[in-house]
Protein backbone atom coordinates (compact mmCIF):
# COMPACT_ATOMS: atom_id res chain seq x y z
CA UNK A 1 -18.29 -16.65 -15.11
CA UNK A 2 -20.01 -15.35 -18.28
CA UNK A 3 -21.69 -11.80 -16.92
CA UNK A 4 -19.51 -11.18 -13.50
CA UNK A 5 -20.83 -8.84 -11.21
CA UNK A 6 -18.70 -6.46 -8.80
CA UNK A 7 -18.52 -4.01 -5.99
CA UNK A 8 -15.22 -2.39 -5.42
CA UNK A 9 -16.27 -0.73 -2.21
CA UNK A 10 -17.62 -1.64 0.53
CA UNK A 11 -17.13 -0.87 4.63
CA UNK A 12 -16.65 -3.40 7.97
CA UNK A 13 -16.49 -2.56 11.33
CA UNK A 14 -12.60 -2.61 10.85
CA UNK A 15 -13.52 1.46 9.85
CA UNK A 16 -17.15 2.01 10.09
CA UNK A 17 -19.62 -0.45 8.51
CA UNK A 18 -22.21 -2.05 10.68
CA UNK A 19 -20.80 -6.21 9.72
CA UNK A 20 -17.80 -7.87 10.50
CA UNK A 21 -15.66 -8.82 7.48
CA UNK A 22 -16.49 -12.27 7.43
CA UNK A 23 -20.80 -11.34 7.22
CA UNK A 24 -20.22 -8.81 4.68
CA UNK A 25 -18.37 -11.21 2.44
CA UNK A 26 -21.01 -13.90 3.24
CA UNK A 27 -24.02 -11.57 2.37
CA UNK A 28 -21.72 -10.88 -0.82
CA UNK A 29 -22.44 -14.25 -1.62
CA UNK A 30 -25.71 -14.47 -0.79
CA UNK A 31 -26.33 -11.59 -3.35
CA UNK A 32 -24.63 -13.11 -5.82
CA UNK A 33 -21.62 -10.77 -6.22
CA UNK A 34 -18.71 -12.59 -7.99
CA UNK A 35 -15.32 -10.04 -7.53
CA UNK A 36 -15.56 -7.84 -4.17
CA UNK A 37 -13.01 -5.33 -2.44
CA UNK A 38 -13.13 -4.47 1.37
CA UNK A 39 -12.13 -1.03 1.22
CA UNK A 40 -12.19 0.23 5.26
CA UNK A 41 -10.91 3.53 5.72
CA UNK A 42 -6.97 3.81 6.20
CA UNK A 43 -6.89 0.23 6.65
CA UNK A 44 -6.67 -3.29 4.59
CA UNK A 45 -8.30 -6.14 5.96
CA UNK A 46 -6.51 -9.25 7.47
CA UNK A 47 -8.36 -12.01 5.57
CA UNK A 48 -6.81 -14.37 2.75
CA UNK A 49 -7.74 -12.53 -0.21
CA UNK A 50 -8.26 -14.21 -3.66
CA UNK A 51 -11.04 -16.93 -4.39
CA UNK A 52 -13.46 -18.97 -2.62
CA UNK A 53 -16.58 -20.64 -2.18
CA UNK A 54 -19.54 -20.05 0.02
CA UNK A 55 -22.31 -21.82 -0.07
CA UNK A 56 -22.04 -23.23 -3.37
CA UNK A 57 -21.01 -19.55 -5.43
CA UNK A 58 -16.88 -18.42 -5.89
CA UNK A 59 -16.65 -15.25 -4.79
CA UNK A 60 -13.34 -13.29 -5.20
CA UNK A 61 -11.70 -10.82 -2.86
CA UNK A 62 -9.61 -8.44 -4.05
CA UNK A 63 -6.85 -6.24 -1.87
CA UNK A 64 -7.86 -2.79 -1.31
CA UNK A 65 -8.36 -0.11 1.34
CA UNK A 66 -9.96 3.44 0.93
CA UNK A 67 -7.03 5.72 1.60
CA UNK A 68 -7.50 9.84 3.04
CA UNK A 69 -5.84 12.68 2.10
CA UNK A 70 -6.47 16.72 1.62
CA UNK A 71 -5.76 18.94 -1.00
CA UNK A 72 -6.32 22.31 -1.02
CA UNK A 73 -8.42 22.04 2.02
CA UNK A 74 -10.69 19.73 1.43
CA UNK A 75 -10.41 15.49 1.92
CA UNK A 76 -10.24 13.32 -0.71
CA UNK A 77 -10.56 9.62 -0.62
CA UNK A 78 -7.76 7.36 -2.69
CA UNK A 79 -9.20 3.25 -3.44
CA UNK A 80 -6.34 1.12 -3.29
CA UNK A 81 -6.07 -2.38 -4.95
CA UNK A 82 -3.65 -4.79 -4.93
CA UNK A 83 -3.54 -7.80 -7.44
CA UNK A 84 -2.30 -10.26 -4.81
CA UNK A 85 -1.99 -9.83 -0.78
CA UNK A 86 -1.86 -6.15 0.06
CA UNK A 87 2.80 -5.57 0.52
CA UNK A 88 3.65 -5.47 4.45
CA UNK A 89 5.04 -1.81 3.79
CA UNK A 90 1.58 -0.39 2.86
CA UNK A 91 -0.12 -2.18 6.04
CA UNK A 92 2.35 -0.83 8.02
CA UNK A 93 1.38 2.75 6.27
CA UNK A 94 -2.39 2.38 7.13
CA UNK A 95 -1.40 0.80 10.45
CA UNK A 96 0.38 4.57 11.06
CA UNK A 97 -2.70 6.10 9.62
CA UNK A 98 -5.01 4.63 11.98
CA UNK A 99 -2.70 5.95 14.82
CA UNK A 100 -3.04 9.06 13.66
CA UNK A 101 -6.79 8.96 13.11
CA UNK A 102 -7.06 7.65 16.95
CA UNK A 103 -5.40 10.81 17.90
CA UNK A 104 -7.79 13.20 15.72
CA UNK A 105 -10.66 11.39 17.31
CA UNK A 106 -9.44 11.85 20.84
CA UNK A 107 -8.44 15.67 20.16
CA UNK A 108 -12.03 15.96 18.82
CA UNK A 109 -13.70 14.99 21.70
CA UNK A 110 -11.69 17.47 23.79
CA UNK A 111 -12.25 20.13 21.43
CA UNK A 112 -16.19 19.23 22.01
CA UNK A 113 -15.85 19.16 25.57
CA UNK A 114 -18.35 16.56 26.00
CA UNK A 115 -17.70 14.42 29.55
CA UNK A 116 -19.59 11.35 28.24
CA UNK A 117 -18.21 10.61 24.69
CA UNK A 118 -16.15 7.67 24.64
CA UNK A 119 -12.36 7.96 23.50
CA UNK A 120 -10.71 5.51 20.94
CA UNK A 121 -10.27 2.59 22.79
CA UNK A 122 -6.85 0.27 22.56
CA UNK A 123 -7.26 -1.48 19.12
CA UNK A 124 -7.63 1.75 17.17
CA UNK A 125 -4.95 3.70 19.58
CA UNK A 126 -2.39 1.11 18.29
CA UNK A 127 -3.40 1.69 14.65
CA UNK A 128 -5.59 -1.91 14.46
CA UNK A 129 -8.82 -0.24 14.09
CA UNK A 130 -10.00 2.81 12.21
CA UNK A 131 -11.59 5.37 13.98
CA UNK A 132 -13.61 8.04 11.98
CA UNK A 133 -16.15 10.96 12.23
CA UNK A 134 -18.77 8.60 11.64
CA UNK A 135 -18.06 6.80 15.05
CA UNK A 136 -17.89 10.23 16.80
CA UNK A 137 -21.60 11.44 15.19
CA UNK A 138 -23.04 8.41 16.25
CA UNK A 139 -21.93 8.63 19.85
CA UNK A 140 -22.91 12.14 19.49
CA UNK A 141 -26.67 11.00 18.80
CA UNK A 142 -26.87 7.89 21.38
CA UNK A 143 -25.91 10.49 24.16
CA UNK A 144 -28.42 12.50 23.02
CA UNK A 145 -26.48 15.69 22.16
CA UNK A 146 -27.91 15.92 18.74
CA UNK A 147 -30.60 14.49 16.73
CA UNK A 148 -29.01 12.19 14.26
CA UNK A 149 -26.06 11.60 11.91
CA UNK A 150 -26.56 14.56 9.69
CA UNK A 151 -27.34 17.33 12.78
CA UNK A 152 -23.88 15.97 14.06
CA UNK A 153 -22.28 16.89 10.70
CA UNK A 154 -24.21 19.82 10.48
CA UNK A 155 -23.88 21.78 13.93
CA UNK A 156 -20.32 20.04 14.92
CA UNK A 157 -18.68 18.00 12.44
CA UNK A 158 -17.86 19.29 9.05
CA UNK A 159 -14.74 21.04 8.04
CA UNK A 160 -15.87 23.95 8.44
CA UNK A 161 -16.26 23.66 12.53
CA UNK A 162 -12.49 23.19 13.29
CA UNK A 163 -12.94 20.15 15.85
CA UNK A 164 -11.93 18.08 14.20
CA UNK A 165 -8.17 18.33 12.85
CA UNK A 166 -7.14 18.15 9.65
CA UNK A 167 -5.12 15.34 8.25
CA UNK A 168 -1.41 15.56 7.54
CA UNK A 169 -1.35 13.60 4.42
CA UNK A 170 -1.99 14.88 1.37
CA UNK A 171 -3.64 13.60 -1.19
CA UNK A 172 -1.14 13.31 -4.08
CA UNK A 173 1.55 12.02 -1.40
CA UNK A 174 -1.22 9.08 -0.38
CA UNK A 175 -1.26 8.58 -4.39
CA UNK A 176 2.53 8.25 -4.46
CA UNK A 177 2.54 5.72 -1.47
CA UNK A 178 -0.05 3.87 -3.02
CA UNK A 179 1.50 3.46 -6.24
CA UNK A 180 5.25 2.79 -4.85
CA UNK A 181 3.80 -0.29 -2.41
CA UNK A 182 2.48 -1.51 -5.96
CA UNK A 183 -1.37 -0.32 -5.64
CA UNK A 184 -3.90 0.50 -8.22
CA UNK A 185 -5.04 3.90 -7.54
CA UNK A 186 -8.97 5.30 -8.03
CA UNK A 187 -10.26 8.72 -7.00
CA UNK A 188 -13.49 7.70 -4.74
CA UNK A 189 -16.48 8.97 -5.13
CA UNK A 190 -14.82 12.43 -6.77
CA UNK A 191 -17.07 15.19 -7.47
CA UNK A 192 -17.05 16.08 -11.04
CA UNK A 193 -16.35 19.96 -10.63
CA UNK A 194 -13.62 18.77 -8.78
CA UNK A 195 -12.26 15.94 -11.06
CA UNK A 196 -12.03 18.70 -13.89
CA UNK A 197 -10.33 21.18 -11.74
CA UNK A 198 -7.75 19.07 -10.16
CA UNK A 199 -7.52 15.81 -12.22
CA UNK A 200 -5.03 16.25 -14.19
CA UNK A 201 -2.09 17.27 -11.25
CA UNK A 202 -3.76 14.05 -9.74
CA UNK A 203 -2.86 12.18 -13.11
CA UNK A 204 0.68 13.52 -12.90
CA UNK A 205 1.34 11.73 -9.29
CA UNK A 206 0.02 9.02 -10.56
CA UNK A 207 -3.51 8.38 -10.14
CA UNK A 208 -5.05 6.17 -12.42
CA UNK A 209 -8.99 5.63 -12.03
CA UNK A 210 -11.89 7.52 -11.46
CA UNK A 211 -14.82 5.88 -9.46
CA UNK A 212 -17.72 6.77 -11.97
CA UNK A 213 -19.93 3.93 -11.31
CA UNK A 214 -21.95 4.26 -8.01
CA UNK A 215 -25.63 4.78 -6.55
CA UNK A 216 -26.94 7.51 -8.01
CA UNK A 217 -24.44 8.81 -10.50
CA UNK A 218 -26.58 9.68 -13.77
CA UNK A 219 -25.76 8.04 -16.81
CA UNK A 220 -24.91 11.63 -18.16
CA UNK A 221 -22.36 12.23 -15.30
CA UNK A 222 -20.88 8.40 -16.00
CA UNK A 223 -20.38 9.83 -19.83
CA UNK A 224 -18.35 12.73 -18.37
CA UNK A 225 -16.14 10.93 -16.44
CA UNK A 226 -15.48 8.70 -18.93
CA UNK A 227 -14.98 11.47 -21.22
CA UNK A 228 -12.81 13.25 -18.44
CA UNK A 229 -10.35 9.68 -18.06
CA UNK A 230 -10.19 9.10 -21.53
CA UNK A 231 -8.53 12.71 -21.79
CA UNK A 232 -6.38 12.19 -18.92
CA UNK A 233 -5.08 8.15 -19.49
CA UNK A 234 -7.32 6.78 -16.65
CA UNK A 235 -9.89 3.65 -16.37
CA UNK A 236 -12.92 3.33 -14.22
CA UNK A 237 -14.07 1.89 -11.11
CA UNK A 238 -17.30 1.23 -9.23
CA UNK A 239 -18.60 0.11 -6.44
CA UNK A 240 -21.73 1.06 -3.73
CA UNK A 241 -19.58 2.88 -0.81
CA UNK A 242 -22.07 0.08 1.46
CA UNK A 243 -21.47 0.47 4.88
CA UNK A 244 -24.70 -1.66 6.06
CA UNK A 245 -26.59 1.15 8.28
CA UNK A 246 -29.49 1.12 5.69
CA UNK A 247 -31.73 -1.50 4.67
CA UNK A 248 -30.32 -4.80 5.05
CA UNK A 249 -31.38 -6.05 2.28
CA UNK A 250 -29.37 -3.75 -0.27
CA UNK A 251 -26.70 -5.54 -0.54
CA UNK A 252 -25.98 -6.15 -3.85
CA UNK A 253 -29.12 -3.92 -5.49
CA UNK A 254 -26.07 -2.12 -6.85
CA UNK A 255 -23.83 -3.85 -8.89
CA UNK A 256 -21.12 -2.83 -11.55
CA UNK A 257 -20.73 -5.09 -14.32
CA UNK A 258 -17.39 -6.45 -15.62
CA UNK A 259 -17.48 -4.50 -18.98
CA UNK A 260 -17.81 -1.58 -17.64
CA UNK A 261 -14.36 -1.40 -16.15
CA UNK A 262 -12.38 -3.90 -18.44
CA UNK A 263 -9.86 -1.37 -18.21
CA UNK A 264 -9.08 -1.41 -14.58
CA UNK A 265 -9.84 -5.52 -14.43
CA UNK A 266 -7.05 -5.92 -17.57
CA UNK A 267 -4.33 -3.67 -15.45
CA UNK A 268 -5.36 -5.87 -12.04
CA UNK A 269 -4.76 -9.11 -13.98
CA UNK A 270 -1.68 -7.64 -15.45
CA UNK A 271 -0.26 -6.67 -12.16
């Protein structure tokens, strides 16, 4: 594998991607992506992780989920990855996040007072199954109470509306958790004014990556988070956040290549 080519971050319908595990994994493949991490939301995945072949191309699957948390009001998203199968303590922490994110959901839909929106059903009440806002915005738009995913965000959704609760975890405490089931931690998708204001108490609880390469991230803004981990003692990550309600076909457009996160790949082989 002379040039490999990853994506550290990509959705099922285990959280809210449109393709079960085993067809994302298989259009991995197809696309030609060599090391790939199913990151659902509050939740690792159930299938063998490590190498294997599909249709004539070794494709390896790494560990992770995509962890929430708030600090100082606002949610932030933690990448986990694990160099070998993901510890039984830390599923049994998503397993109790899910529960908790069943019960949001459910207090949400009260809170909207909408008769026809379904509640989480029995997989995601027991904490098998994550249940997020995205599930509630597009109910929201095939009962035809708004007019797509963004007017659900907009008029009923966001933070800023109060339906939905807030989580109880914060996000240094999902950090610690993360790093004591044996996890390699990265900062998803973290806005840069916010990666210099609150980086470096993030650094002290032991956060140790920044996710700098994604879909349309300048190569100016990838210079300033690298500049930004360098100060603080952290690597990078990438990946395409793909959740599969797009085109089809994009898949594997975006790609981050090896070299670009040595740093994080080195401490994952280490581990």
């Amino acid at each position: 594998m002379s040039r490999p080519h990853l994506d550290l971050h990509l959705h099922t319908t285990r959280s809210d991607g449109k393709y079960d595990p085993d067809v994302v994994i298989r259009r991995c493949a197809a696309a030609r992506l060599d090391v790939i991490a199913l990151t659902d939301h509050d939740l690792t995945q159930e299938l063998e992780v490590g190498e294997r072949t599909i249709d004539g191309h070794r494709l390896r699957l790494i560990g992770a989920a995509e962890i929430s948390g708030m600090h100082e009001g606002r949610e932030q998203h933690l990448l986990v990855y694990f160099p070998g199968e993901v510890p039984t303590s830390f599923r049994a922490f998503c397993r109790e996040q899910c529960q908790e994110r069943a019960r949001r959901y459910a207090a949400a839909v009260e809170r909207l007072g909408l008769e026809d929106l379904e509640l989480p059903d029995q997989e995601a009440v027991e904490g098998h199954r994550s249940v997020t806002r995205m599930h509630l915005a597009r109910d929201l738009v095939a009962k035809g109470h708004v007019i797509g995913v963004r007017d659900a965000f907009a008029r009923m959704l966001s933070d800023r509306h109060g339906l939905v609760p807030p989580l109880s975890l914060s996000f240094e405490e999902a950090i610690r958790v993360a790093r004591a089931a044996g996890g390699l931690t990265s900062w998803a998708h973290p806005p840069l004014p916010l990666v210099e204001a609150w980086v470096a108490g993030f650094a002290a609880a032991g956060l140790q990556g920044l996710e700098a390469f994604r879909p349309m991230v300048s190569s100016d803004e990838r210079r300033r988070y690298r500049r930004l981990a360098q100060r603080h003692g952290l690597w990078l990550t990438g990946g395409s956040d793909w959740h599969g309600w797009g085109d089809d076909g994009d898949l594997g457009l975006f790609r981050v290549e090896a070299r670009d996160v040595g740093d994080f790949l080195d401490a994952l082989h280490a581990a």
